[in-house]
N, C-alpha and C. Protein backbone atom coordinates (compact mmCIF):
# COMPACT_ATOMS: atom_id res chain seq x y z
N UNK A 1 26.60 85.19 -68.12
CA UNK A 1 26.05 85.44 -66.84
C UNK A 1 26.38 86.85 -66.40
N UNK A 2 27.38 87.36 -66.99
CA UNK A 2 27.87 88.74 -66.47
C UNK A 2 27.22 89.41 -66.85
N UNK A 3 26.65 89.31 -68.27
CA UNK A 3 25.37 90.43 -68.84
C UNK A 3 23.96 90.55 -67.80
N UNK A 4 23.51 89.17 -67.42
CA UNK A 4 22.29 89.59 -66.94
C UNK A 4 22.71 89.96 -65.36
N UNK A 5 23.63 90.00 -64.94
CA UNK A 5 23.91 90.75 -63.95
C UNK A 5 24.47 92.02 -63.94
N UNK A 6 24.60 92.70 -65.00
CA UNK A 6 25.22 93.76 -65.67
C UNK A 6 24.05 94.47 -65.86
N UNK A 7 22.84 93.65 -66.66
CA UNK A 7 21.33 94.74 -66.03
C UNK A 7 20.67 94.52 -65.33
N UNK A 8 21.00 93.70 -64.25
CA UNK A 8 20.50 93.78 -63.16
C UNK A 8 21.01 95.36 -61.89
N UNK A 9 22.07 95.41 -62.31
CA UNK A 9 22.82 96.62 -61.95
C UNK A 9 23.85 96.10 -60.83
N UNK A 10 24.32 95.01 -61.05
CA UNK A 10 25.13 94.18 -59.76
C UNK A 10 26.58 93.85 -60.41
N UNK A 11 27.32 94.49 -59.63
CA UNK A 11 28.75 94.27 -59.89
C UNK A 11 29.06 93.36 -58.55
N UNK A 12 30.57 92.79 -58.97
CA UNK A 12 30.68 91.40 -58.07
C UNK A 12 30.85 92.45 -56.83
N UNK A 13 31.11 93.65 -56.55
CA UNK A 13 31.21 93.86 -55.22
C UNK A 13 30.05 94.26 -54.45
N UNK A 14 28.95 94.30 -54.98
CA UNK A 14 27.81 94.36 -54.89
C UNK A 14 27.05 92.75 -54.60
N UNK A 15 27.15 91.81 -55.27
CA UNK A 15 27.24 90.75 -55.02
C UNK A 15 27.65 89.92 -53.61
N UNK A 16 28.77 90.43 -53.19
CA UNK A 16 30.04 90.01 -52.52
C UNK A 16 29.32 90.61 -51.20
N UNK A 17 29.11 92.06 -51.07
CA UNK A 17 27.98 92.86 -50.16
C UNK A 17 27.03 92.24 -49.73
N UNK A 18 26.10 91.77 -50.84
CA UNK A 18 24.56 91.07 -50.50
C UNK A 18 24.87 89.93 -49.90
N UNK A 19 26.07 89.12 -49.75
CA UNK A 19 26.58 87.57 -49.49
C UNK A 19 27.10 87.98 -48.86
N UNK A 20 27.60 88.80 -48.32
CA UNK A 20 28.05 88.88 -46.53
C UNK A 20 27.31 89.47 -45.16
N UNK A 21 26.14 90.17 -46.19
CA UNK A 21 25.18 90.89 -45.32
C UNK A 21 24.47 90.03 -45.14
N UNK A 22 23.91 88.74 -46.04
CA UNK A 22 22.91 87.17 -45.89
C UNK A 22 23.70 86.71 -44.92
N UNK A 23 25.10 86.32 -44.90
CA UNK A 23 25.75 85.81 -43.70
C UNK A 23 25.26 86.15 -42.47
N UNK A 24 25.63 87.83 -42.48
CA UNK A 24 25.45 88.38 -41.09
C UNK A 24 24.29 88.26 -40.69
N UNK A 25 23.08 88.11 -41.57
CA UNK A 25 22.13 88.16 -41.01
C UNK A 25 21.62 86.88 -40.64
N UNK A 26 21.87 85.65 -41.00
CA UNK A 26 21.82 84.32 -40.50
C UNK A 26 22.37 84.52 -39.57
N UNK A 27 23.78 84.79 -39.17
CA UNK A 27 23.69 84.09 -37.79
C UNK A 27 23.46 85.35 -37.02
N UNK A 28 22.94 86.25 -37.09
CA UNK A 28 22.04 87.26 -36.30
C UNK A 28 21.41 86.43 -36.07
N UNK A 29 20.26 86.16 -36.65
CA UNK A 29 19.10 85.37 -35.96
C UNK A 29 18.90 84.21 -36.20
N UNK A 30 20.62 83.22 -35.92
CA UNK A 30 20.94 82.28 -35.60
C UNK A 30 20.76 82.90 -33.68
N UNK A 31 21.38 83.77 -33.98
CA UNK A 31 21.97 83.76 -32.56
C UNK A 31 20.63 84.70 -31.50
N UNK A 32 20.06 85.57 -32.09
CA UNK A 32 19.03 86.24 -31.75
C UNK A 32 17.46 85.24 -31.58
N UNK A 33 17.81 84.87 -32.06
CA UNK A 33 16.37 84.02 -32.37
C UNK A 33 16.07 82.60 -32.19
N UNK A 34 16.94 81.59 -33.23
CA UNK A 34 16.88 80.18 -33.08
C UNK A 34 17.56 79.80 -31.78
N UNK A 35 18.55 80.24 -30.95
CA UNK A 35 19.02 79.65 -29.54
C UNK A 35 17.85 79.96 -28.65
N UNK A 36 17.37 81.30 -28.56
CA UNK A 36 16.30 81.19 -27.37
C UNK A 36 14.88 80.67 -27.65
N UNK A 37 14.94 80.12 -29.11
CA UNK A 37 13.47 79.81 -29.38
C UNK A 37 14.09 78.01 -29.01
N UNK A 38 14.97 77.95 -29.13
CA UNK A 38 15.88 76.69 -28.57
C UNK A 38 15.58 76.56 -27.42
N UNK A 39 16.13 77.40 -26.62
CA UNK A 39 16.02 77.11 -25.05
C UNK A 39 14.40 76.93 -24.29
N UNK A 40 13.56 78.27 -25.43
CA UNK A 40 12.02 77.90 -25.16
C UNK A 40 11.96 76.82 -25.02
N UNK A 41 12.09 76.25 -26.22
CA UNK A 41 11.29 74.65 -26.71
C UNK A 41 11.99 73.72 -25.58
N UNK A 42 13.24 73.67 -25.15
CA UNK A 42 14.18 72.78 -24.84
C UNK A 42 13.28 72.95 -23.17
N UNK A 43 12.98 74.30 -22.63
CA UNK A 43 12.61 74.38 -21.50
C UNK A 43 10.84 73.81 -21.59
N UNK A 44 10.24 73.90 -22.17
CA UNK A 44 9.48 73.89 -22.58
C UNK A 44 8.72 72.30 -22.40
N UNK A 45 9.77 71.04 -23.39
CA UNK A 45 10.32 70.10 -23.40
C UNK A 45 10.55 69.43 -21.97
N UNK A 46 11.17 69.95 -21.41
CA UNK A 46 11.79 69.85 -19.41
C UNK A 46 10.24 69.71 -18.31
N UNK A 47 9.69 70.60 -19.31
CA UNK A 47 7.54 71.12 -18.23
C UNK A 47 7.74 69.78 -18.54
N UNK A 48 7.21 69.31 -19.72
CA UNK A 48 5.74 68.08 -20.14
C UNK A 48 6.44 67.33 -19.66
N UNK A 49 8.24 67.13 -19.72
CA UNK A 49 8.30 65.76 -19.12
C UNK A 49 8.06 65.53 -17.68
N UNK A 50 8.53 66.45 -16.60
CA UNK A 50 7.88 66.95 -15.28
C UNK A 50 6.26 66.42 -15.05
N UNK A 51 5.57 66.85 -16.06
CA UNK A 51 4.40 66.99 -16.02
C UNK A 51 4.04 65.43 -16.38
N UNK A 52 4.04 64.84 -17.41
CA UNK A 52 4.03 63.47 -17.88
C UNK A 52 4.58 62.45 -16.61
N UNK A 53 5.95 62.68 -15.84
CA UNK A 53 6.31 62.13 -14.76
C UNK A 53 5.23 61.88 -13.50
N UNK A 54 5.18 63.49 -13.30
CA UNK A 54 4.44 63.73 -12.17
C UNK A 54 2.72 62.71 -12.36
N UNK A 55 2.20 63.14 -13.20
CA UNK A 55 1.28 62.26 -13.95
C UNK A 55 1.18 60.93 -14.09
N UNK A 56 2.48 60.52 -14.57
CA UNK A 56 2.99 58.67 -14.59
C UNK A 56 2.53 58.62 -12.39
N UNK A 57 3.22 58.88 -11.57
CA UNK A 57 3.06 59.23 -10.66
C UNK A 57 1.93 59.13 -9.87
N UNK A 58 1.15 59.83 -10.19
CA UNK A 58 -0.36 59.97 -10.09
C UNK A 58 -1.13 58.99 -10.05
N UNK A 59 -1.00 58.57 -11.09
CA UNK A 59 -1.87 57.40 -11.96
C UNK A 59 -1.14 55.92 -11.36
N UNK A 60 -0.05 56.20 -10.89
CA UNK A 60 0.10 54.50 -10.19
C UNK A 60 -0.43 55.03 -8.58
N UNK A 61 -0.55 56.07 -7.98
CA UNK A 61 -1.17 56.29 -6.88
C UNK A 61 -2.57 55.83 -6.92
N UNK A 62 -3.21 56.49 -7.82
CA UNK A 62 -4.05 56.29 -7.97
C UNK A 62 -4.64 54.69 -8.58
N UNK A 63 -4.23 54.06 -9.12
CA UNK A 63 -4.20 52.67 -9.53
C UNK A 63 -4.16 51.57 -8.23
N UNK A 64 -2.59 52.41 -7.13
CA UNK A 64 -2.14 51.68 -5.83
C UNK A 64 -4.08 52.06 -5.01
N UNK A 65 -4.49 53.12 -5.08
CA UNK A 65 -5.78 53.21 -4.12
C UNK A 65 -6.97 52.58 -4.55
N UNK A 66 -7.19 52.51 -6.00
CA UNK A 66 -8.09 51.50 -6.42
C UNK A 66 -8.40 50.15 -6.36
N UNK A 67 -6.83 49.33 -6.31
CA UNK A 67 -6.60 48.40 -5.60
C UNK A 67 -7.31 47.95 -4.21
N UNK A 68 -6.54 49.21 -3.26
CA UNK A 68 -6.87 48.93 -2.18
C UNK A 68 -8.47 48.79 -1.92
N UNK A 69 -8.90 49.98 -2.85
CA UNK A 69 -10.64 49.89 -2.14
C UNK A 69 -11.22 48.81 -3.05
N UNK A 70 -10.32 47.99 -4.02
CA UNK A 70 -11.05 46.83 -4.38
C UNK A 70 -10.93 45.96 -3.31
N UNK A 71 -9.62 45.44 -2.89
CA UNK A 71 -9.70 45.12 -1.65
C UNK A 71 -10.50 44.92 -0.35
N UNK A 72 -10.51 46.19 0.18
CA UNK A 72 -11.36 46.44 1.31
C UNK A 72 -12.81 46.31 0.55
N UNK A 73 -13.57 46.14 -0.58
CA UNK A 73 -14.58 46.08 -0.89
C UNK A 73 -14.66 44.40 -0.88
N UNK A 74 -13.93 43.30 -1.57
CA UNK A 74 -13.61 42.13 -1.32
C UNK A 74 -13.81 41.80 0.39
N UNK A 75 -13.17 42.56 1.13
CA UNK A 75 -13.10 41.68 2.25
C UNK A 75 -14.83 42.65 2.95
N UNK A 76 -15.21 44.05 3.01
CA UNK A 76 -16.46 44.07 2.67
C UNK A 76 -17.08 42.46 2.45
N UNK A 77 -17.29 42.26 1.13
CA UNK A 77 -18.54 41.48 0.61
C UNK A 77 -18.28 40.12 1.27
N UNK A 78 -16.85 39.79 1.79
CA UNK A 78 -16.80 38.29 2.52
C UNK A 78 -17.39 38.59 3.92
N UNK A 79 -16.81 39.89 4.84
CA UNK A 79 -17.43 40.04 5.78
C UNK A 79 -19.35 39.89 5.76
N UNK A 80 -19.86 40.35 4.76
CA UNK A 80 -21.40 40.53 4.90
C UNK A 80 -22.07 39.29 4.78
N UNK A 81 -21.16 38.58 3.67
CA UNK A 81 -21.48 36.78 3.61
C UNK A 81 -21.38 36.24 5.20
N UNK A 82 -20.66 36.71 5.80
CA UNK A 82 -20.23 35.72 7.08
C UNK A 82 -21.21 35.99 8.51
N UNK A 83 -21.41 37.27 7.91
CA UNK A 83 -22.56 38.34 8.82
C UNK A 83 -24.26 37.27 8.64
N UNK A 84 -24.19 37.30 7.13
CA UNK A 84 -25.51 36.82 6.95
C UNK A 84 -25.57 35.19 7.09
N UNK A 85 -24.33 34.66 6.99
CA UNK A 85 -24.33 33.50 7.40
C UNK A 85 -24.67 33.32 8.94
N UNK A 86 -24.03 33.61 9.83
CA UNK A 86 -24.60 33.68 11.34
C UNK A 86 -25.85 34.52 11.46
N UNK A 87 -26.20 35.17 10.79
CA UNK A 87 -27.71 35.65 11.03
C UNK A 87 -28.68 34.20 10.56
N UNK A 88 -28.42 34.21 9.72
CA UNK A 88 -29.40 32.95 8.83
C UNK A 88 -29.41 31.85 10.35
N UNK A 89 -28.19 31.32 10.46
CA UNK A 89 -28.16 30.10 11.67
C UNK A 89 -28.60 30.68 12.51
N UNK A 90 -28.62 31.30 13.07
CA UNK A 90 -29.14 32.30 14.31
C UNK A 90 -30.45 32.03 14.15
N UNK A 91 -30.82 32.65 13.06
CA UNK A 91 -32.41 32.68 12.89
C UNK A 91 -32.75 30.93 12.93
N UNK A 92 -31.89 30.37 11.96
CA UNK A 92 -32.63 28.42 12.10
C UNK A 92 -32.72 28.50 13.43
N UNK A 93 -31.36 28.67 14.51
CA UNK A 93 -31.79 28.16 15.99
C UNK A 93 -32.40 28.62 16.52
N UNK A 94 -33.18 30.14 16.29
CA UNK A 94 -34.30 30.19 16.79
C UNK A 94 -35.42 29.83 16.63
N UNK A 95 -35.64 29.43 15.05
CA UNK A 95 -36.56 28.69 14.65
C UNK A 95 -36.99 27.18 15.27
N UNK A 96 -35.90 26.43 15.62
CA UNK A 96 -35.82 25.70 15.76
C UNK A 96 -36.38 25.56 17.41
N UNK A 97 -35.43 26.52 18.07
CA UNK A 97 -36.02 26.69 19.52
C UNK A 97 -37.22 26.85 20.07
N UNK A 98 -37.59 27.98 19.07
CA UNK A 98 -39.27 27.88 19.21
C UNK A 98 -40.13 26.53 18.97
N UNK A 99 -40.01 25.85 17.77
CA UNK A 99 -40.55 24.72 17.57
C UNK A 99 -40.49 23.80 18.70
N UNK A 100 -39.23 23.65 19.33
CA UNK A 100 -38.96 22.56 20.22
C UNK A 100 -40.09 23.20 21.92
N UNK A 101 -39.88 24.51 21.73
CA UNK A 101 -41.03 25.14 22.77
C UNK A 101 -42.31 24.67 22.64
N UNK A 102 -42.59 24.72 21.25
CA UNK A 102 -43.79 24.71 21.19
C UNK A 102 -44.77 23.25 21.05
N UNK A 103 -43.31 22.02 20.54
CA UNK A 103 -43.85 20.69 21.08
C UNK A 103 -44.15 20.25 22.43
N UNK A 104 -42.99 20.75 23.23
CA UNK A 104 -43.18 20.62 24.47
C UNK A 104 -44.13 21.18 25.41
N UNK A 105 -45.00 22.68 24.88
CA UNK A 105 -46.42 22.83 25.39
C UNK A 105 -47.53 22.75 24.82
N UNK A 106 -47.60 21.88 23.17
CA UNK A 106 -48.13 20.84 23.07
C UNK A 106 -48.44 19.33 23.78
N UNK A 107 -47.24 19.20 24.09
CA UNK A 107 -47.34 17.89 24.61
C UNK A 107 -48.03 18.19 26.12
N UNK A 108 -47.50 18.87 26.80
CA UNK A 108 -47.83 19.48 28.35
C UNK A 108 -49.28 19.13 27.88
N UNK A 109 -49.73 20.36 27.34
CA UNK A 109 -50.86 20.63 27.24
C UNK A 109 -51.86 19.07 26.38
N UNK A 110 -51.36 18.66 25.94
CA UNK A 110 -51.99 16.62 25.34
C UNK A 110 -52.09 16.03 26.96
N UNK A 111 -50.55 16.22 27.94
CA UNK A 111 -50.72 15.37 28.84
C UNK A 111 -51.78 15.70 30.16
N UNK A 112 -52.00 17.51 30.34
CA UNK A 112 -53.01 17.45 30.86
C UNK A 112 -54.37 17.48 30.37
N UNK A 113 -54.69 17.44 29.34
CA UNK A 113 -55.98 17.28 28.82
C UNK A 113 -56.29 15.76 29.33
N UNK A 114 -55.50 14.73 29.34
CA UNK A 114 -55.59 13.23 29.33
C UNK A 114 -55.49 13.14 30.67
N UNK A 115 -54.89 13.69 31.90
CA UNK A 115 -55.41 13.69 32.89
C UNK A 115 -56.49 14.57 33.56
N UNK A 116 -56.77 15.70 32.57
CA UNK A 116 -58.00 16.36 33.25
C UNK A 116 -59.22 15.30 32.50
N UNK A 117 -59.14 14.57 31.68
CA UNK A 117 -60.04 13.90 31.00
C UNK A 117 -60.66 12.90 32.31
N UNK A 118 -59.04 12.25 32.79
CA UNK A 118 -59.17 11.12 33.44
C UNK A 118 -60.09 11.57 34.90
N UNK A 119 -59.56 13.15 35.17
CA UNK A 119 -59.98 13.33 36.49
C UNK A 119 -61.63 13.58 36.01
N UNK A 120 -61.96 14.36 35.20
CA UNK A 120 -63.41 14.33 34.93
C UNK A 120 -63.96 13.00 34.77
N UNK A 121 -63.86 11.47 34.22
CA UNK A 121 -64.41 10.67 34.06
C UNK A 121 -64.42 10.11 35.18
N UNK A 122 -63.40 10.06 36.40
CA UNK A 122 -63.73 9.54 37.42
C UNK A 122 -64.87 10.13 38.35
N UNK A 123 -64.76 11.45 38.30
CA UNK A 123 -66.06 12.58 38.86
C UNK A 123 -67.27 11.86 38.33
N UNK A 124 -67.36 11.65 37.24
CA UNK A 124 -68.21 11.16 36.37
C UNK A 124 -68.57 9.97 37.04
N UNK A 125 -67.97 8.93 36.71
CA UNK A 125 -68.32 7.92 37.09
C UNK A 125 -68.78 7.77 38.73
N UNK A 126 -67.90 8.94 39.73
CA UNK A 126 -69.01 8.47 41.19
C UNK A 126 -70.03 9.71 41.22
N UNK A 127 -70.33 10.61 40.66
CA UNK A 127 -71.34 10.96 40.45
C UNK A 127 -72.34 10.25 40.01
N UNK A 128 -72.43 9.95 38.85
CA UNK A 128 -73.36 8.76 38.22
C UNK A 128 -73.57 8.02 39.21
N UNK A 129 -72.51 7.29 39.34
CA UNK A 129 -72.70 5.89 40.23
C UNK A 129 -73.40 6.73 41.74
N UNK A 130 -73.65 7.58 42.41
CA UNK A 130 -74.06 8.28 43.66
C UNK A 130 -75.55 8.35 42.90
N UNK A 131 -75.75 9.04 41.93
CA UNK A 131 -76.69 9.58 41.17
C UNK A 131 -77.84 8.19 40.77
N UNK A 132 -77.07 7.17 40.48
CA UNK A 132 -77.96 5.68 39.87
C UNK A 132 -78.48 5.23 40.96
N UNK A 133 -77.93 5.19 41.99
CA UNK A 133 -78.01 4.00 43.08
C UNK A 133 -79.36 5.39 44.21
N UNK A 134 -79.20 6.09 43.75
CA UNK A 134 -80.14 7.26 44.59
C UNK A 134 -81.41 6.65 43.75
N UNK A 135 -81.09 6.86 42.76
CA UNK A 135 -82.40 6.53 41.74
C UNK A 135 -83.17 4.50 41.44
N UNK A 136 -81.88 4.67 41.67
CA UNK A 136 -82.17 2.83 41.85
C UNK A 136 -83.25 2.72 42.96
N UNK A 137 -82.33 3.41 44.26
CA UNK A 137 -83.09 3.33 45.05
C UNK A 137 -84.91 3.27 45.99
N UNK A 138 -84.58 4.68 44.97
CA UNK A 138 -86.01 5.42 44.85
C UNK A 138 -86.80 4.44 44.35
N UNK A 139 -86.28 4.23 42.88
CA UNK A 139 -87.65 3.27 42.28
C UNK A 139 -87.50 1.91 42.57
N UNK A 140 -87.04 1.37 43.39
CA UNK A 140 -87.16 -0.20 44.01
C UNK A 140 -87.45 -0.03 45.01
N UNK A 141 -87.40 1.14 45.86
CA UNK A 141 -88.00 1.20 47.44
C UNK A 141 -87.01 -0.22 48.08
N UNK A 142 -86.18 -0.01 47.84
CA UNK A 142 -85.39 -1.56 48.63
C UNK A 142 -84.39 -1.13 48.58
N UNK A 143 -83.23 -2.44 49.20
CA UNK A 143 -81.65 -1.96 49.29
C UNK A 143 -81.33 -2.54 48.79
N UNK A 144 -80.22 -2.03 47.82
CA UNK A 144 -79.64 -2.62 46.74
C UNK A 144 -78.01 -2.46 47.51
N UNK A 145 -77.45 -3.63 47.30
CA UNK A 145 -75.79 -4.26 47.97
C UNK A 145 -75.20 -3.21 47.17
N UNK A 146 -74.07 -2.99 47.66
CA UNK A 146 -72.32 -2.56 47.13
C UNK A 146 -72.42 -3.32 46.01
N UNK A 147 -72.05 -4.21 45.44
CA UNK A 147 -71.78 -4.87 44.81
C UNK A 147 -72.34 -4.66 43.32
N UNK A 148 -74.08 -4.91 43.33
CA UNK A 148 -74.83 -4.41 42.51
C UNK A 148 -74.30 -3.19 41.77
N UNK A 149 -74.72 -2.40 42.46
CA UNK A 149 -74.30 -1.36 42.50
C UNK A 149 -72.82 -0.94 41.39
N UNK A 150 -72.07 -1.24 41.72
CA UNK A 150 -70.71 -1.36 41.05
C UNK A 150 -71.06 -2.04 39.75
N UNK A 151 -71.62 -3.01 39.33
CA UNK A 151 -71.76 -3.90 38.38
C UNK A 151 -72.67 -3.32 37.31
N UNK A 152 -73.75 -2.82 37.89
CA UNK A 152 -74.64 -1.71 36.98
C UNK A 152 -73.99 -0.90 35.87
N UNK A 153 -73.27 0.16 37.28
CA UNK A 153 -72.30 1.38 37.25
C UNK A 153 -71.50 0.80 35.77
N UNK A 154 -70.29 -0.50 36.24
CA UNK A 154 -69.41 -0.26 35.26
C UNK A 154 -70.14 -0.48 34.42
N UNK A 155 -71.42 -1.09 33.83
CA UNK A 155 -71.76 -1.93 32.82
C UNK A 155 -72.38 -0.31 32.15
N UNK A 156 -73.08 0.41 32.40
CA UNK A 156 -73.58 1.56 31.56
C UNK A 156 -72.19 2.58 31.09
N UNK A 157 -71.18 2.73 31.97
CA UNK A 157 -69.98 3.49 31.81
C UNK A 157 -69.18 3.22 30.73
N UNK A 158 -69.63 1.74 30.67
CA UNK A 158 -68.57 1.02 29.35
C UNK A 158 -69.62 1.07 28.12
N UNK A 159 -71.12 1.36 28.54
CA UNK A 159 -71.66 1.34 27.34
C UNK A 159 -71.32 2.62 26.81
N UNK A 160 -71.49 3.58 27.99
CA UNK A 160 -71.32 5.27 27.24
C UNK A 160 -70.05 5.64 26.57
N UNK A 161 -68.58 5.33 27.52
CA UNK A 161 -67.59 5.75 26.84
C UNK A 161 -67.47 5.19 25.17
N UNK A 162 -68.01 4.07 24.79
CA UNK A 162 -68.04 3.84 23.47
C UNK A 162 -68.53 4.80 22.59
């Protein structure tokens, strides 16, 4: 081994040189280099977790508000059910109100037709009956009783209303 270091041109103190100057220069930039590229990283390291925290953070805020407007959207959609529920009944009882209006001036209106009926057929009938007994009169040239009279009357009145 001494030969090929013999033409290499390296004597052990030459050797001994190059292996203490490799020393020095490791921890040169042990100390130059790997500590503050250390402290970079290490600081570096300190952000994302900050950042990852702050973030963890965030995201349950944000999770806590999504909640909520599920929430308030829930009680939303029960409120609008309850809205349209009293609208709907609202609307039956007015439906309903009207209908009940509108039997009742039906009926009004059935009960005076049946007494304007009644009041016209009685018109009717002493008209006629004024009207027969004029004419009776006329063409019998005589006097015809009350009585007659009446007996005629109802007997054609009951033929017509049929």
């Amino acid at each position: 081994m001494q030969t090929i270091l013999q033409k290499l041109g390296l004597g052990g103190w030459d050797i001994l040189f190059h292996v203490v100057n490799l020393v020095l220069l490791i921890a040169a930039l042990y100390f130059l280099l790997y500590k503050p590229v250390k402290k970079i990283i290490a600081g570096h390291r300190k952000k994302l977790e900050n950042i990852y925290a702050e973030n963890k953070r965030m995201q349950e805020q944000a999770d806590a508000l999504q909640n909520e407007i599920d929430e308030m959207k829930r009680q939303a959609e029960e409120e609008s059910a309850q809205i349209g529920a009293r609208a709907l009944q609202r609307s039956k009882d007015i439906v309903e109100d009207a209908r009940k209006k509108a039997d009742e001036i039906l009926e009004n209106a059935q009960k005076e037709a049946v007494v304007e009926r009644h009041r016209l057929q009685n018109e009717l009938h002493e008209s006629v009956g004024h009207i027969a007994v004029e004419i009776a009169e006329r063409i019998l040239e005589r006097e015809v009783n009350e009585e007659d009279n009446r007996r005629i009357i109802e007997a054609g009145l009951s033929e017509w209303e049929k």
